[in-house]
C-alpha atoms as a PDB file:
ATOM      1  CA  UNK A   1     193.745  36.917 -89.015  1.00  0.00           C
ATOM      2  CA  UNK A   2     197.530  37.247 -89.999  1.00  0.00           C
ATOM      3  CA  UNK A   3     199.888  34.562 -88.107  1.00  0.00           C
ATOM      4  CA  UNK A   4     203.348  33.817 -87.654  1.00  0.00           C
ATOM      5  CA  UNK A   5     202.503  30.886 -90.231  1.00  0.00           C
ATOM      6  CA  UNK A   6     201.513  32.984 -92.757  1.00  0.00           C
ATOM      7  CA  UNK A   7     204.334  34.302 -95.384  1.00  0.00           C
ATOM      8  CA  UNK A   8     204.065  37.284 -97.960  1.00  0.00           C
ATOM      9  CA  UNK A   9     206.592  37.936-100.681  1.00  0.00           C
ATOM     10  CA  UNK A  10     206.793  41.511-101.080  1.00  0.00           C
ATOM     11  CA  UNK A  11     208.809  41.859-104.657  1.00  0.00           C
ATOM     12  CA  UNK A  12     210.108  45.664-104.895  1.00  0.00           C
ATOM     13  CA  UNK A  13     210.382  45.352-101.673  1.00  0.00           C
ATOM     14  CA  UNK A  14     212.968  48.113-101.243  1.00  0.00           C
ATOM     15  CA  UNK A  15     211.176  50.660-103.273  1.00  0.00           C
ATOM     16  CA  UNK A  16     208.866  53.217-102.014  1.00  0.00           C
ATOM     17  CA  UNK A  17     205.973  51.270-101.793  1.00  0.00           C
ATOM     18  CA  UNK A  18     207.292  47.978-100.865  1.00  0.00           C
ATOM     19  CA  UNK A  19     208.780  48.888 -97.999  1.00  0.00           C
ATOM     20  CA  UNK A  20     206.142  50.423 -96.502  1.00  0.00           C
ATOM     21  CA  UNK A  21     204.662  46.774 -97.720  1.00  0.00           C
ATOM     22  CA  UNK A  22     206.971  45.052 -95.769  1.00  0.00           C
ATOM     23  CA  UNK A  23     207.032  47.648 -92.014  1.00  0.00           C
ATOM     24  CA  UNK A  24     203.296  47.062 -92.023  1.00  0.00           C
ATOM     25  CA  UNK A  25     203.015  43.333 -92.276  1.00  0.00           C
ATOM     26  CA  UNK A  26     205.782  42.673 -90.040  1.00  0.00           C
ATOM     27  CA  UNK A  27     204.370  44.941 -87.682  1.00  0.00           C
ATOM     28  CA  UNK A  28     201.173  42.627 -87.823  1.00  0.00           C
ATOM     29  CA  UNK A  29     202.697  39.726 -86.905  1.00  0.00           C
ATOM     30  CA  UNK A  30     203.554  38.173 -91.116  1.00  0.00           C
ATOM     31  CA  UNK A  31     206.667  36.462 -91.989  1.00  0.00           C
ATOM     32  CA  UNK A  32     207.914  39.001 -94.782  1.00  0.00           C
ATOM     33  CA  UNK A  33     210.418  38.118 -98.029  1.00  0.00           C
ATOM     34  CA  UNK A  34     211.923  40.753 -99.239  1.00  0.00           C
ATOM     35  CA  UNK A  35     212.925  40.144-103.208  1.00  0.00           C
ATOM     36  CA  UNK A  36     214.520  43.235-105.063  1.00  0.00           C
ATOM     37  CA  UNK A  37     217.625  44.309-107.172  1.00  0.00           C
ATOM     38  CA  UNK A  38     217.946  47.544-105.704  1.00  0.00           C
ATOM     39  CA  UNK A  39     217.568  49.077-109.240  1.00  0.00           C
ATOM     40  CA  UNK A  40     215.293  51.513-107.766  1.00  0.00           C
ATOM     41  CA  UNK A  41     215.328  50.673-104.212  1.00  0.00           C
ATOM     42  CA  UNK A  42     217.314  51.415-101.430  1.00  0.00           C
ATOM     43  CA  UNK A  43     218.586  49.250 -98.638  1.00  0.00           C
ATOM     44  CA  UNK A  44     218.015  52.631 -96.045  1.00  0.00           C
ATOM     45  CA  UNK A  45     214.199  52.171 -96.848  1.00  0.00           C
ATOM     46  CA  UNK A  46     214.253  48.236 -94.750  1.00  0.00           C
ATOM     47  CA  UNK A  47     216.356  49.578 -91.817  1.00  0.00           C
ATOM     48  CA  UNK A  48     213.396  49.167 -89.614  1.00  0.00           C
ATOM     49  CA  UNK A  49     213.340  45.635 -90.813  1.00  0.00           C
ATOM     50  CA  UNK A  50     216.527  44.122 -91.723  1.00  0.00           C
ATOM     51  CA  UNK A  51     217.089  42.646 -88.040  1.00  0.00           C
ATOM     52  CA  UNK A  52     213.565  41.596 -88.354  1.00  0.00           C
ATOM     53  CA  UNK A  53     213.912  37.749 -87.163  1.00  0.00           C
ATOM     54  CA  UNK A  54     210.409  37.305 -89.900  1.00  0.00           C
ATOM     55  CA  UNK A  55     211.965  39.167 -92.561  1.00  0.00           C
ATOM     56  CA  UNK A  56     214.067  37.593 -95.182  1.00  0.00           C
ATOM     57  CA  UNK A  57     215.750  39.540 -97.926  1.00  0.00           C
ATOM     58  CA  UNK A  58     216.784  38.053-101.221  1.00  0.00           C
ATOM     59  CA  UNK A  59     218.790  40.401-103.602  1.00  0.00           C
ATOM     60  CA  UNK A  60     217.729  39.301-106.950  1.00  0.00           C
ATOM     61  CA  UNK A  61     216.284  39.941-110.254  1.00  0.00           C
ATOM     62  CA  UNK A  62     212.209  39.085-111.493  1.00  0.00           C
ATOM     63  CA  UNK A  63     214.017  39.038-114.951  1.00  0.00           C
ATOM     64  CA  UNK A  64     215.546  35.498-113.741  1.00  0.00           C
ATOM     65  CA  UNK A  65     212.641  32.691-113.020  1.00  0.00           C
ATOM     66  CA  UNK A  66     214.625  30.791-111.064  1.00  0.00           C
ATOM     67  CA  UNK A  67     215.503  34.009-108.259  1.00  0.00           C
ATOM     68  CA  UNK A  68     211.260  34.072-108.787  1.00  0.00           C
ATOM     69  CA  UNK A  69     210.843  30.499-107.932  1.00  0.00           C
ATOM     70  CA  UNK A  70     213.319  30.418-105.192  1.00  0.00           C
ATOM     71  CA  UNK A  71     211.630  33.834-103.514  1.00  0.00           C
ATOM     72  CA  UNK A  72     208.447  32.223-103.695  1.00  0.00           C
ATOM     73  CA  UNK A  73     208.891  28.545-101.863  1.00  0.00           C
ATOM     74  CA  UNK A  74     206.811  28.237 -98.776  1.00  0.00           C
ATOM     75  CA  UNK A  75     205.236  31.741-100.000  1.00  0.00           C
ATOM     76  CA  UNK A  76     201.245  32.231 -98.980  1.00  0.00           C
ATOM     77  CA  UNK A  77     200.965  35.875-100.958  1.00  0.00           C
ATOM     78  CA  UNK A  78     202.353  37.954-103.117  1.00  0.00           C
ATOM     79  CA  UNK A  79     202.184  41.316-103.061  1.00  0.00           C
ATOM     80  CA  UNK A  80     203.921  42.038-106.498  1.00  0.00           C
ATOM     81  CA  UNK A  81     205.646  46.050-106.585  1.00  0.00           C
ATOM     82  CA  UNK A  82     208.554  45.089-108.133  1.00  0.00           C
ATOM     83  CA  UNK A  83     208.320  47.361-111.645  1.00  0.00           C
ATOM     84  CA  UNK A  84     210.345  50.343-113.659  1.00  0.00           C
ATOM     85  CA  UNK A  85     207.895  52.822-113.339  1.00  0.00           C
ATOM     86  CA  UNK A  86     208.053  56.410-114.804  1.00  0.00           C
ATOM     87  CA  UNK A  87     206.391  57.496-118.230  1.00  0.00           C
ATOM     88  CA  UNK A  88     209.501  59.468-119.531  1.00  0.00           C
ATOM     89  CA  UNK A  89     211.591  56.608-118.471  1.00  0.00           C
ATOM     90  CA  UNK A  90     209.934  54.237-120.735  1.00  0.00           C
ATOM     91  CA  UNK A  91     209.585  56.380-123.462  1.00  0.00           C
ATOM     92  CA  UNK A  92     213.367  56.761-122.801  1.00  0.00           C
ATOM     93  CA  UNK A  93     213.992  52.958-123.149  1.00  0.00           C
ATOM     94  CA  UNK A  94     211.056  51.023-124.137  1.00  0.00           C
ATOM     95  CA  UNK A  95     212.821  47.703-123.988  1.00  0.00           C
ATOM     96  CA  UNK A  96     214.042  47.848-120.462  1.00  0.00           C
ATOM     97  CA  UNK A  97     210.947  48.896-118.985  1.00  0.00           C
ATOM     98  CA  UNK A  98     209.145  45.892-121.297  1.00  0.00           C
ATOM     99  CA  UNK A  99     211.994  42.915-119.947  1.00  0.00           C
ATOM    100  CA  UNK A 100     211.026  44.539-116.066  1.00  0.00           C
ATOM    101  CA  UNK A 101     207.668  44.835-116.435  1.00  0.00           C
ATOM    102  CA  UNK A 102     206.407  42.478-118.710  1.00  0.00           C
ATOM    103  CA  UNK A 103     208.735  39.734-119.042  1.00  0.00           C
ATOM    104  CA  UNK A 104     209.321  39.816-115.137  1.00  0.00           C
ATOM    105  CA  UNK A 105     205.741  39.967-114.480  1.00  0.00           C
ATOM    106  CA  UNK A 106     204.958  36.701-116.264  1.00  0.00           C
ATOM    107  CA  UNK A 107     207.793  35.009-114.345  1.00  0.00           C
ATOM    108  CA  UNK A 108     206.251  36.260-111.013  1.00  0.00           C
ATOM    109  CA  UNK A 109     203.208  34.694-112.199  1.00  0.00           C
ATOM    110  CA  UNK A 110     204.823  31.563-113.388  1.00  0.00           C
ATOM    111  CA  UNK A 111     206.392  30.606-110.527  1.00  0.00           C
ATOM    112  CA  UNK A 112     203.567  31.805-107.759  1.00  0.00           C
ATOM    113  CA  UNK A 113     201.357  29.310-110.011  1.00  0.00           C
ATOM    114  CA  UNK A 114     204.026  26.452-109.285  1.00  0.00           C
ATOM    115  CA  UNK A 115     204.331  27.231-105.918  1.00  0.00           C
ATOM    116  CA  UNK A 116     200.327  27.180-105.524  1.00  0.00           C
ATOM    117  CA  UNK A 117     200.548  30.794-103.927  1.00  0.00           C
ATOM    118  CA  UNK A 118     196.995  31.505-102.533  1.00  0.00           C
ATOM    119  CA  UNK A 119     197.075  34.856-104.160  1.00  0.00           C
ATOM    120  CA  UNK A 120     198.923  37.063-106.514  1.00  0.00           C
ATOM    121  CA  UNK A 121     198.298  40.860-105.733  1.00  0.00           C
ATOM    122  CA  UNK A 122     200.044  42.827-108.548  1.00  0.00           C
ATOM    123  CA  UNK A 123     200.330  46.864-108.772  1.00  0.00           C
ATOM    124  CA  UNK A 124     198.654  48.081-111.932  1.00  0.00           C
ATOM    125  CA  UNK A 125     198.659  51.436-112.722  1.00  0.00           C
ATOM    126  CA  UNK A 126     195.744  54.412-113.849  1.00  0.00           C
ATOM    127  CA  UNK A 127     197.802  54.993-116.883  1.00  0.00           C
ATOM    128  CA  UNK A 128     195.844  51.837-118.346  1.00  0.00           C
ATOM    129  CA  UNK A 129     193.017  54.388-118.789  1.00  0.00           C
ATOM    130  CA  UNK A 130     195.157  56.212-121.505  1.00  0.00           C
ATOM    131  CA  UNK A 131     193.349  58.576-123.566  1.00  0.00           C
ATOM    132  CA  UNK A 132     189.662  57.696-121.684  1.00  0.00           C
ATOM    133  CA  UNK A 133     188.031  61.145-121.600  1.00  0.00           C
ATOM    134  CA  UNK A 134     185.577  59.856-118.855  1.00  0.00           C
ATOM    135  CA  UNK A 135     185.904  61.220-115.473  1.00  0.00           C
ATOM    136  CA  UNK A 136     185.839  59.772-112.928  1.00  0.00           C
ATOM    137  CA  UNK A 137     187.929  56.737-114.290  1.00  0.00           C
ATOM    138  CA  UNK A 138     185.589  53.135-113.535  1.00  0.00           C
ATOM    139  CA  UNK A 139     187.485  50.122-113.739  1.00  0.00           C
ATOM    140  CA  UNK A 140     185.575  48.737-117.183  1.00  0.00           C
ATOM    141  CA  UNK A 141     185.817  51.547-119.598  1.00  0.00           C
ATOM    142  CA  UNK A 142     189.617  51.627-120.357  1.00  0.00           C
ATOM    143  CA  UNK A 143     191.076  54.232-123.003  1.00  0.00           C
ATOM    144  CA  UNK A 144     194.384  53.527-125.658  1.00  0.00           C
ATOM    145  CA  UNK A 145     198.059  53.228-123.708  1.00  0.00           C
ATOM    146  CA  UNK A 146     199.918  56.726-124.393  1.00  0.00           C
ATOM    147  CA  UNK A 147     203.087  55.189-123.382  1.00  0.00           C
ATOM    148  CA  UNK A 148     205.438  52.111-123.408  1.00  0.00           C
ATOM    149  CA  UNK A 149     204.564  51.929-119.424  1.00  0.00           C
ATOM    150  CA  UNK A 150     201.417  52.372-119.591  1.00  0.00           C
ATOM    151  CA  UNK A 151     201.180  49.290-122.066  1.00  0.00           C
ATOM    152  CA  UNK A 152     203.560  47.392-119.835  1.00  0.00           C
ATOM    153  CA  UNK A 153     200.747  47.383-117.204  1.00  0.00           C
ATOM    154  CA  UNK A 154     197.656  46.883-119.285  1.00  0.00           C
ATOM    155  CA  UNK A 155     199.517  43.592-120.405  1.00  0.00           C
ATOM    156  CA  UNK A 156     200.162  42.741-116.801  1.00  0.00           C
ATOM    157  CA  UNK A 157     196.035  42.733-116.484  1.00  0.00           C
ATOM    158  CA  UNK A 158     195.737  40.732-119.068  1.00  0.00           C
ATOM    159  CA  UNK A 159     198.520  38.526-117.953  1.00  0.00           C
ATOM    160  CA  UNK A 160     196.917  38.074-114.667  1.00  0.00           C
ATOM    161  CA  UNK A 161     193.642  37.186-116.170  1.00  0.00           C
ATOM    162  CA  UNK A 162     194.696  34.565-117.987  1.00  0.00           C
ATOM    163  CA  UNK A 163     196.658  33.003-115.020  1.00  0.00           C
ATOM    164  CA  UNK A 164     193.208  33.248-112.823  1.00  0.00           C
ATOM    165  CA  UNK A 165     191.205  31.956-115.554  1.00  0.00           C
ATOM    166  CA  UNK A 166     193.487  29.365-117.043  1.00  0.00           C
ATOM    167  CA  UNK A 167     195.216  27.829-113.624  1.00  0.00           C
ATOM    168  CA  UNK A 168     192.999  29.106-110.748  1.00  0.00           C
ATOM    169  CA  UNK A 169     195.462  31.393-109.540  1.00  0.00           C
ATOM    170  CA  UNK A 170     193.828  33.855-107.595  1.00  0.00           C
ATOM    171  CA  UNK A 171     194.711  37.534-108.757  1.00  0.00           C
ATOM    172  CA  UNK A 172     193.919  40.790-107.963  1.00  0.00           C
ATOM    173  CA  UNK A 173     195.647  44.303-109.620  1.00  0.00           C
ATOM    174  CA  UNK A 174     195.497  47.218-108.078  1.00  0.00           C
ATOM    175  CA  UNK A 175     195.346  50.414-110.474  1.00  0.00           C
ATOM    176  CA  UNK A 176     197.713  53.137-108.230  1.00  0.00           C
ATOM    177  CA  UNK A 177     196.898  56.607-108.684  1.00  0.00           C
ATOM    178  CA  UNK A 178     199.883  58.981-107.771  1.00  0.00           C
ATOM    179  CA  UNK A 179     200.682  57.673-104.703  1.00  0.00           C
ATOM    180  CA  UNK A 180     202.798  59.173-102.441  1.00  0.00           C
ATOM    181  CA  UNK A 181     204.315  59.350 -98.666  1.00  0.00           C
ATOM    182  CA  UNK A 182     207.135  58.878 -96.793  1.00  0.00           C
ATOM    183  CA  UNK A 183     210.174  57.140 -98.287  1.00  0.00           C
ATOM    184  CA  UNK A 184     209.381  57.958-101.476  1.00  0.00           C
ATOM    185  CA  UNK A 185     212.466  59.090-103.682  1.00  0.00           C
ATOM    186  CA  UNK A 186     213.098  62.575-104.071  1.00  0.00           C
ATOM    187  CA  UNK A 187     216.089  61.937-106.051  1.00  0.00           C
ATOM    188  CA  UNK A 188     217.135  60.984-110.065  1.00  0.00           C
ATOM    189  CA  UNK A 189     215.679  61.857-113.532  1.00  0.00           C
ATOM    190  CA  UNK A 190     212.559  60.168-112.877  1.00  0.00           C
ATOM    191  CA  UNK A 191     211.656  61.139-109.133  1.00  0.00           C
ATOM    192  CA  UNK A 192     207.684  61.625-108.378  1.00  0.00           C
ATOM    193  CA  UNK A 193     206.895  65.334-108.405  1.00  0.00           C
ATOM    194  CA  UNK A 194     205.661  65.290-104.716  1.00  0.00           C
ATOM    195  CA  UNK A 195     209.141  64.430-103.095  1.00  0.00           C
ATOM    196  CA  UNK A 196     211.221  66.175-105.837  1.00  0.00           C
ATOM    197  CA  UNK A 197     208.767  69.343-105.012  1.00  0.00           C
ATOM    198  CA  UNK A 198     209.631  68.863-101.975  1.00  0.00           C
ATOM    199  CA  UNK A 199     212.948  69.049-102.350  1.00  0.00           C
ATOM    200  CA  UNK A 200     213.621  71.370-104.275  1.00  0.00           C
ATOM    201  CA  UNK A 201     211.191  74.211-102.199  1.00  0.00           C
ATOM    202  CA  UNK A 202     213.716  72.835 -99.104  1.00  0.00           C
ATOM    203  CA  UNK A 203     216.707  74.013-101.085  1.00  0.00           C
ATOM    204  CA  UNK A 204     214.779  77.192-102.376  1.00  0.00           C
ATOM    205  CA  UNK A 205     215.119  76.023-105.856  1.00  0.00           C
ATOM    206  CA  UNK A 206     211.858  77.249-108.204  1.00  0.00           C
ATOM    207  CA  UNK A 207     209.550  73.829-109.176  1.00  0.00           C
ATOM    208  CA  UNK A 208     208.590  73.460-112.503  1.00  0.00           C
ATOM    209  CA  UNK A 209     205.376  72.409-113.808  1.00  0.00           C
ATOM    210  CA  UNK A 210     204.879  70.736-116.625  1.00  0.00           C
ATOM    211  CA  UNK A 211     202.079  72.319-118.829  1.00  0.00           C
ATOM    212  CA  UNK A 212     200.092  75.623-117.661  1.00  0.00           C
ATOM    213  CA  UNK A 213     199.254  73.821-114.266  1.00  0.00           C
ATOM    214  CA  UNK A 214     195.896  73.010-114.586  1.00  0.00           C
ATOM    215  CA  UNK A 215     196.639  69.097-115.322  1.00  0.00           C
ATOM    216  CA  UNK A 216     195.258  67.235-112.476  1.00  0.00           C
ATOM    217  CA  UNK A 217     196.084  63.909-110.435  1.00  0.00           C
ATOM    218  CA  UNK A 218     194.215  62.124-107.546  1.00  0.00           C
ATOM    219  CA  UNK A 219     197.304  61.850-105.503  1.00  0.00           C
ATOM    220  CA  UNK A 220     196.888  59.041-102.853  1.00  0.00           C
ATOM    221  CA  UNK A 221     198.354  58.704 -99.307  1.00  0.00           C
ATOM    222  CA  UNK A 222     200.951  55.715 -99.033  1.00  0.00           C
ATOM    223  CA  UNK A 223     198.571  54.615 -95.696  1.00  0.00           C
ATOM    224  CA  UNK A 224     195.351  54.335 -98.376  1.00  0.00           C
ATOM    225  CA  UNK A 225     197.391  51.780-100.886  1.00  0.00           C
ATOM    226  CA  UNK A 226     198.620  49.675 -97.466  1.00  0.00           C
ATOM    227  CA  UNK A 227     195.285  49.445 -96.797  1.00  0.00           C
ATOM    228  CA  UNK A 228     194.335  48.169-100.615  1.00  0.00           C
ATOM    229  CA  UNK A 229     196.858  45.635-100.355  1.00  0.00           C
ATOM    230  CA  UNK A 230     195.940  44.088 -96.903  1.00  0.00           C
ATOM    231  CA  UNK A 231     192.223  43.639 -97.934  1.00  0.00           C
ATOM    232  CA  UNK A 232     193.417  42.866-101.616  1.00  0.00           C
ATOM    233  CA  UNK A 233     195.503  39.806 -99.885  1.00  0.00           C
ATOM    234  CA  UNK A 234     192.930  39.163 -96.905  1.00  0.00           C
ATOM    235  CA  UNK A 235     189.398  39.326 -98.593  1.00  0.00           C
ATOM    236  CA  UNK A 236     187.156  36.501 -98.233  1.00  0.00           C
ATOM    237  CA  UNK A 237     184.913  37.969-100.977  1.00  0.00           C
ATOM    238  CA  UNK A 238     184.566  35.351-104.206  1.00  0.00           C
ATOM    239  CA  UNK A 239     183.285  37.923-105.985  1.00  0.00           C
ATOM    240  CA  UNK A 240     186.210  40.357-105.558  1.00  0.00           C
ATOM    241  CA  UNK A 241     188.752  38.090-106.721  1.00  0.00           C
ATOM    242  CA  UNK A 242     190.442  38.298-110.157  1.00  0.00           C
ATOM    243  CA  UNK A 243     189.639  41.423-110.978  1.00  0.00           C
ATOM    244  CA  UNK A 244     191.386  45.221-111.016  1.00  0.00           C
ATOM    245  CA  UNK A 245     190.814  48.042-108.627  1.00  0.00           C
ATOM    246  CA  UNK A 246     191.205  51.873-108.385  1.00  0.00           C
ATOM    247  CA  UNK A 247     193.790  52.411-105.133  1.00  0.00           C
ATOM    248  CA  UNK A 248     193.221  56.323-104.903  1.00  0.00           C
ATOM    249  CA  UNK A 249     191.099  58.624-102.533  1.00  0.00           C
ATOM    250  CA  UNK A 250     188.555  59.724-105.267  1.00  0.00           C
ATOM    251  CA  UNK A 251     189.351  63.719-105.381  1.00  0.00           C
ATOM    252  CA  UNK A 252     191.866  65.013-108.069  1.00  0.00           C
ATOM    253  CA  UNK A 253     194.020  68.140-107.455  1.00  0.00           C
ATOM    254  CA  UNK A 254     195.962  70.256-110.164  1.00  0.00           C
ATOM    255  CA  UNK A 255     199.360  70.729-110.327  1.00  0.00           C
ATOM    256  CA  UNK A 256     199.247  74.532-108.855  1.00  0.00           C
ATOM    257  CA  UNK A 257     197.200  73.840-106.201  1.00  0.00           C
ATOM    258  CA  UNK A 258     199.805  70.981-105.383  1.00  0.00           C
ATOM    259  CA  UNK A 259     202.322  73.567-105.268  1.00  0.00           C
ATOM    260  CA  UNK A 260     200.174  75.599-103.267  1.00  0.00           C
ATOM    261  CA  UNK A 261     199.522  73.142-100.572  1.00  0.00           C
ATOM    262  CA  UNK A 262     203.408  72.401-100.457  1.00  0.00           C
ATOM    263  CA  UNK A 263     204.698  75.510-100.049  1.00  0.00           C
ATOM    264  CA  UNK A 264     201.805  76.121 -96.932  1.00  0.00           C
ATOM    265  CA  UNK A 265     202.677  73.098 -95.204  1.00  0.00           C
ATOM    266  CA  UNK A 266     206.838  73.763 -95.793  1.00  0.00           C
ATOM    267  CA  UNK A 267     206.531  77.185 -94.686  1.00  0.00           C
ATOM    268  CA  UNK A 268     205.718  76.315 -91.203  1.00  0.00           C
ATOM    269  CA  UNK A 269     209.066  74.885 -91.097  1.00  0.00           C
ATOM    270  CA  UNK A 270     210.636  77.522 -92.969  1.00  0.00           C
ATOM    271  CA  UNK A 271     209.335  80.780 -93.799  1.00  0.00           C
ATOM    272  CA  UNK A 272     211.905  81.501 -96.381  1.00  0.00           C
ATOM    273  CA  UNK A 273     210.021  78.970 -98.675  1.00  0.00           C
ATOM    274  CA  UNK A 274     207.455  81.342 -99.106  1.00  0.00           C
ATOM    275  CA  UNK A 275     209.712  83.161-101.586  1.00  0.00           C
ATOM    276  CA  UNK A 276     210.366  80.726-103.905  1.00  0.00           C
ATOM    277  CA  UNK A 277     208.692  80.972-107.271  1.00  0.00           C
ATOM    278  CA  UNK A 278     207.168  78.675-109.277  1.00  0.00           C
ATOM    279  CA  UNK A 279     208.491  77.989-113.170  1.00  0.00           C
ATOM    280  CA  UNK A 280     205.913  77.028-116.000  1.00  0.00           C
ATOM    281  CA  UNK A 281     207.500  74.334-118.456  1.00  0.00           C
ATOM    282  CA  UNK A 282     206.139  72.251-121.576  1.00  0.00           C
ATOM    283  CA  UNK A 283     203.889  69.834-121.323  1.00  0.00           C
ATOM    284  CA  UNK A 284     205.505  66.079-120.726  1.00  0.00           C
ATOM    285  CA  UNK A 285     205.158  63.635-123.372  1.00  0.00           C
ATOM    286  CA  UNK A 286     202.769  60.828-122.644  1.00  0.00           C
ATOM    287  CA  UNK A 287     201.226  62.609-119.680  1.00  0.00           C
ATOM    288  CA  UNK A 288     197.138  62.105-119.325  1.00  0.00           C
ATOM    289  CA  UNK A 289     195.575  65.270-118.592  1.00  0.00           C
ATOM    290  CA  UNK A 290     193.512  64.327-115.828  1.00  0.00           C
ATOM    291  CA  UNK A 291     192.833  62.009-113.518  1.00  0.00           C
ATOM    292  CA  UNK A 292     190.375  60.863-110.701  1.00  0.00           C
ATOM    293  CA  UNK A 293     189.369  57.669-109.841  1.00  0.00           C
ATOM    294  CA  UNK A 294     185.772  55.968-109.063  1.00  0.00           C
ATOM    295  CA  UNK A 295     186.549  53.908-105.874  1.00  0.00           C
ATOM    296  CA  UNK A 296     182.976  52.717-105.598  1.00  0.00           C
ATOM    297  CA  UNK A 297     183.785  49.156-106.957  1.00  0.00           C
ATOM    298  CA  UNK A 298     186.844  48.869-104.326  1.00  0.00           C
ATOM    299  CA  UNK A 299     184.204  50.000-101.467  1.00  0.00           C
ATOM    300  CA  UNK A 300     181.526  47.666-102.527  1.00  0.00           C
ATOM    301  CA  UNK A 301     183.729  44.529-103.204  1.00  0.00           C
ATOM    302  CA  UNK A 302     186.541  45.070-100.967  1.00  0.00           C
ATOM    303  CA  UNK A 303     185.243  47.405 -98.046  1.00  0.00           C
ATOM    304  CA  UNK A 304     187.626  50.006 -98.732  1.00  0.00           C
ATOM    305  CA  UNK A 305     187.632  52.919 -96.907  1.00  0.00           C
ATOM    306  CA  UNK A 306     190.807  55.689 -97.583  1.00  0.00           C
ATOM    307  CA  UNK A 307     190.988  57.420 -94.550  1.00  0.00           C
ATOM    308  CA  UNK A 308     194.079  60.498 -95.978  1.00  0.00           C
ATOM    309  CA  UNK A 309     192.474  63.061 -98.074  1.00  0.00           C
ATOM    310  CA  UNK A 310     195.445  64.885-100.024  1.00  0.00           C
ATOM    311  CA  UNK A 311     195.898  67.785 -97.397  1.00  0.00           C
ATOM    312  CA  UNK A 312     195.954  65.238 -94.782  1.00  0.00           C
ATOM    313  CA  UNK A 313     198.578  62.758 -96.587  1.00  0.00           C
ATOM    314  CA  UNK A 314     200.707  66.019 -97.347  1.00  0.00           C
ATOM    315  CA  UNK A 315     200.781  67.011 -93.729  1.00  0.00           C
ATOM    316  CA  UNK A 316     202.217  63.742 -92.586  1.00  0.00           C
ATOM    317  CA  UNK A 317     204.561  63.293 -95.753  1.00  0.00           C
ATOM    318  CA  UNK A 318     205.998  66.879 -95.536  1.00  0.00           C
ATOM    319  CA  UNK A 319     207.144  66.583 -91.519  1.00  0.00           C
ATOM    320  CA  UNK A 320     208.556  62.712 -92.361  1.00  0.00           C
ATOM    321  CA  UNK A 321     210.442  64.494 -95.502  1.00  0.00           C
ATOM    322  CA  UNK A 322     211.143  67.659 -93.321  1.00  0.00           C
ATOM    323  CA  UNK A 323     212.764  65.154 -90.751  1.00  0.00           C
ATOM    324  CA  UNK A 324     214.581  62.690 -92.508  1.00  0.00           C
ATOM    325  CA  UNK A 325     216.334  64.498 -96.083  1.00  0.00           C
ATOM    326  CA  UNK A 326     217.179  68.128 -94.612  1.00  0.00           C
ATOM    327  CA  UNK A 327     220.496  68.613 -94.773  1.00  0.00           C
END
């Protein structure tokens, strides 16, 4: 049971993800640290927490081990977010996204070994499965990297392995799959096609797909990957530990029936939306054409048990987006 003894460092902490990270467990009762450079987070996303009297936030860099060791004294988990994500990005610049997400990683690691952490829970990512044909994606059977980021967190697994194997420091990686929800960035080159969709149907400006829309993605509710991480950080199961799981719902949806269900749910608020079209681009370098993910393993080991379906998660996300970013 969480207690006001217990501390989690949330790294990314700011982002999309890690904030959510950080409202959740400090709504449960944790002490939360906040670490993050604000690269790709945004201080507006830990107003609900900043006069927190159990949150701490440290503006800092994973690139520098000793912000890493300092953000981690008196630490009892990790829940590791902190990353440059984006394909196109780290086709872009390889080396950045490499220093972030590789060299950061193993000083995250490094220093949550010295500190004697309990456990490291690290966000992986489904691009690991790379060219894997195989649907539905199962954790073992793992394909060739089609981009820079994808190898960035396919080292990260292997990093982590070592680390549980070699010092005894508990590990577990979670493999997101699309994840979206509220506070997610609808803004910049390298915003998340949900929110950016979004966005761009609010300002009646015509979405474009990538490819002939038939690509598909198990998009997953931010509420399903809170739920990954608390029984990632919380399970008592030996048998679950150091190892990687699928955080998705286990359904896939293509890109035009994404736009579909976007433009339903956005008309209620605005009927206009209804007339915007929908623009047919290239295919994006790097991109996997499909995706869906086995959560069987995540069930079994973990007791998972996603509770937004895509339609659901939408519903939510689109009145939170509706609500906070109309002009």
């Amino acid at each position: 049971m969480p207690n006001s003894n217990q501390t989690i460092l949330i790294t990314g902490g700011a982002g999309f993800i890690g904030s959510n990270l950080c409202d959740y467990f400090l709504a449960k009762g944790y002490k939360v640290v906040c670490l993050d450079n604000f690269a790709t987070g945004h201080l507006h996303n830990l107003k609900e927490c900043i006069n927190n009297p159990n949150f701490r936030l440290i503006e800092g860099d994973i690139r520098n081990i000793k912000v890493c060791s300092e953000a981690v004294q008196g630490v009892d988990f990790v829940l590791h977010q902190a990353a440059l994500g984006s394909v196109p990005r780290s086709i872009n610049d390889p080396i950045t996204t490499n220093e972030v997400n590789v060299s950061g990683f193993l000083n995250m690691l490094v220093a949550a070994r010295d500190a004697k952490v309990k456990r490291f829970v690290y966000a992986a990512s489904s691009s690991t499965y790379g060219d894997s044909v195989g649907l539905p994606k199962v954790e073992d059977v793992i394909g060739k990297p089609l981009s820079p980021y994808a190898i960035t967190k396919y080292v990260n697994e292997l990093y982590a392995e070592i680390f549980s194997r070699t010092y005894g420091l508990e590990t577990i990686g979670l493999r997101y799959f699309n994840v979206f929800g509220r506070k997610q960035d609808p803004n910049g080159a390298y915003a998340a096609v949900i929110p950016k969709f979004v966005m761009q149907f609010m300002n009646y400006e015509s979405p474009i797909i990538n490819g002939d829309g038939n690509f598909s993605r198990d998009f997953t509710y931010i509420d399903n990957v809170i739920q990954m991480n608390e029984l990632a950080m919380t399970t008592q199961n030996p048998e679950a530990l150091n190892s990687v799981y699928n955080t998705a719902f286990g359904d896939r949806t293509t890109l035009t029936q994404l736009v579909g269900y976007l433009k339903e749910n956005l008309v209620a608020f605005d009927s206009k939306i209804q007339d915007v079209t929908i623009v047919y681009g290239p295919n994006r370098e790097g991109d996997i054409p499909h995706s869906l993910a086995s959560i069987d393993k995540a069930k079994r080991l973990l007791g998972y048990n996603p509770k937004f379906s895509i339609e659901d998660g939408l519903k939510e996300a689109i009145k939170w987006y509706w609500e906070n970013l109309k002009a």
